[in-house]
C-alpha atoms as a PDB file:
ATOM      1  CA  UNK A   1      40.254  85.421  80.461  1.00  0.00           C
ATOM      2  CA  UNK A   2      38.023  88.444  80.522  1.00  0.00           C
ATOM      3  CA  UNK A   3      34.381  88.551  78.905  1.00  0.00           C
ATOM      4  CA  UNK A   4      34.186  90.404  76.054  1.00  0.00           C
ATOM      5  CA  UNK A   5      32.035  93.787  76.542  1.00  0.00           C
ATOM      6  CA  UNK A   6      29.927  95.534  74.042  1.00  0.00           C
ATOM      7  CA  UNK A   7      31.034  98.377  72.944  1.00  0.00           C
ATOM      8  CA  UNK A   8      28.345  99.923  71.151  1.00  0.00           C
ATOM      9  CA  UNK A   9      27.316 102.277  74.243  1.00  0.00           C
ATOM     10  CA  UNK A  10      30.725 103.739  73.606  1.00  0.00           C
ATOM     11  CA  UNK A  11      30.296 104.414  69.925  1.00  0.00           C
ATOM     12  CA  UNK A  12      26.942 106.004  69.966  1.00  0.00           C
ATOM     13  CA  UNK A  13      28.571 108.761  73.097  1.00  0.00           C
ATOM     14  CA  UNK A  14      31.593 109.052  70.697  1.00  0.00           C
ATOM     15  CA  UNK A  15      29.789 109.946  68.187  1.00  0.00           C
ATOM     16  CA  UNK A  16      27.570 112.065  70.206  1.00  0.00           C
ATOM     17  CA  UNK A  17      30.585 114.320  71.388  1.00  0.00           C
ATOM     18  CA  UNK A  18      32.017 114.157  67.730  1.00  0.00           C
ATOM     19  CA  UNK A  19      28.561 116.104  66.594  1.00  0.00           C
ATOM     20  CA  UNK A  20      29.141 118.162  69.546  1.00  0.00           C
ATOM     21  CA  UNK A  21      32.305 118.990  68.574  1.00  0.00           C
ATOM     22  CA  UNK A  22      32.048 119.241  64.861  1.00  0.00           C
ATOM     23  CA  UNK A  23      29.227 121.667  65.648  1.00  0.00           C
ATOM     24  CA  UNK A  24      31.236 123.895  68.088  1.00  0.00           C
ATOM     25  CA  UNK A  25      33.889 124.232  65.183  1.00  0.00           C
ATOM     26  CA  UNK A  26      31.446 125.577  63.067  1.00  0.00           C
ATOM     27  CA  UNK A  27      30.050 127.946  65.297  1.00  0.00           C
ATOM     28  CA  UNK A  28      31.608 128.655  68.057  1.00  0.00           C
ATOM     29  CA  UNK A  29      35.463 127.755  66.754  1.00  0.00           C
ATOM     30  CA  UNK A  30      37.212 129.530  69.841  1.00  0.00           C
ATOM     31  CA  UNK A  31      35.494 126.398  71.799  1.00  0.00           C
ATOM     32  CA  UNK A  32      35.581 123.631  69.968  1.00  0.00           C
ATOM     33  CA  UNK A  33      38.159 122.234  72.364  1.00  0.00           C
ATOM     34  CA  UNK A  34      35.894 121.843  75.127  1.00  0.00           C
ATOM     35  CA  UNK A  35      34.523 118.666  73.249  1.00  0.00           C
ATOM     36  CA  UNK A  36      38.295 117.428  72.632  1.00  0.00           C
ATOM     37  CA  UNK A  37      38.268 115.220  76.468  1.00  0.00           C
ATOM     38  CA  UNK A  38      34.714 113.261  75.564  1.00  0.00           C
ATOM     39  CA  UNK A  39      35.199 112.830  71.923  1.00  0.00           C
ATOM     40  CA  UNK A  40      38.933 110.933  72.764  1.00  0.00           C
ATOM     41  CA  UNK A  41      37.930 109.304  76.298  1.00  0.00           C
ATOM     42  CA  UNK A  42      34.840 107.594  74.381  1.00  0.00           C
ATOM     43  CA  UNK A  43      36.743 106.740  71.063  1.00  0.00           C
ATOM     44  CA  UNK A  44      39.573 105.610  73.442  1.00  0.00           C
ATOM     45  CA  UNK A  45      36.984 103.291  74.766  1.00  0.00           C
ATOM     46  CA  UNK A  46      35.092 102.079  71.953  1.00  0.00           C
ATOM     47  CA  UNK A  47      38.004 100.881  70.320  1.00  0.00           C
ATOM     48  CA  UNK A  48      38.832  99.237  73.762  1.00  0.00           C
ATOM     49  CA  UNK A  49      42.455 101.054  74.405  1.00  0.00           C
ATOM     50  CA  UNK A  50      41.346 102.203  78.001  1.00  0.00           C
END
C-alpha cells in the first residue's frame, strides 16, 4: 500500500497556470492555448489521476 502524498504543491502550480491562462484569454486570446498542457497536467495531478 502506497503512502499517501500531499498534493497541495500541485494545486498551488494548477492554479498558477489557470491565472496564466485565464490571463492569456483576456489578452492575448489567439494564445491562450499555450497554458492548456500545465493547467491539465497539474489539475490531472492534484486530483491524483496521473
Amino acid at each position: 500500500m502506497e503512502a499517501k502524498q500531499s498534493n497541495g504543491k500541485y494545486w498551488a502550480l494548477c492554479f498558477f497556470w489557470l491565472a496564466i491562462m485565464i490571463t492569456l484569454l483576456v489578452v492575448y486570446r489567439e494564445f491562450f492555448w499555450l497554458a492548456l498542457p500545465g493547467t491539465v497536467t497539474y489539475f490531472a495531478k492534484a486530483m491524483d489521476i496521473m
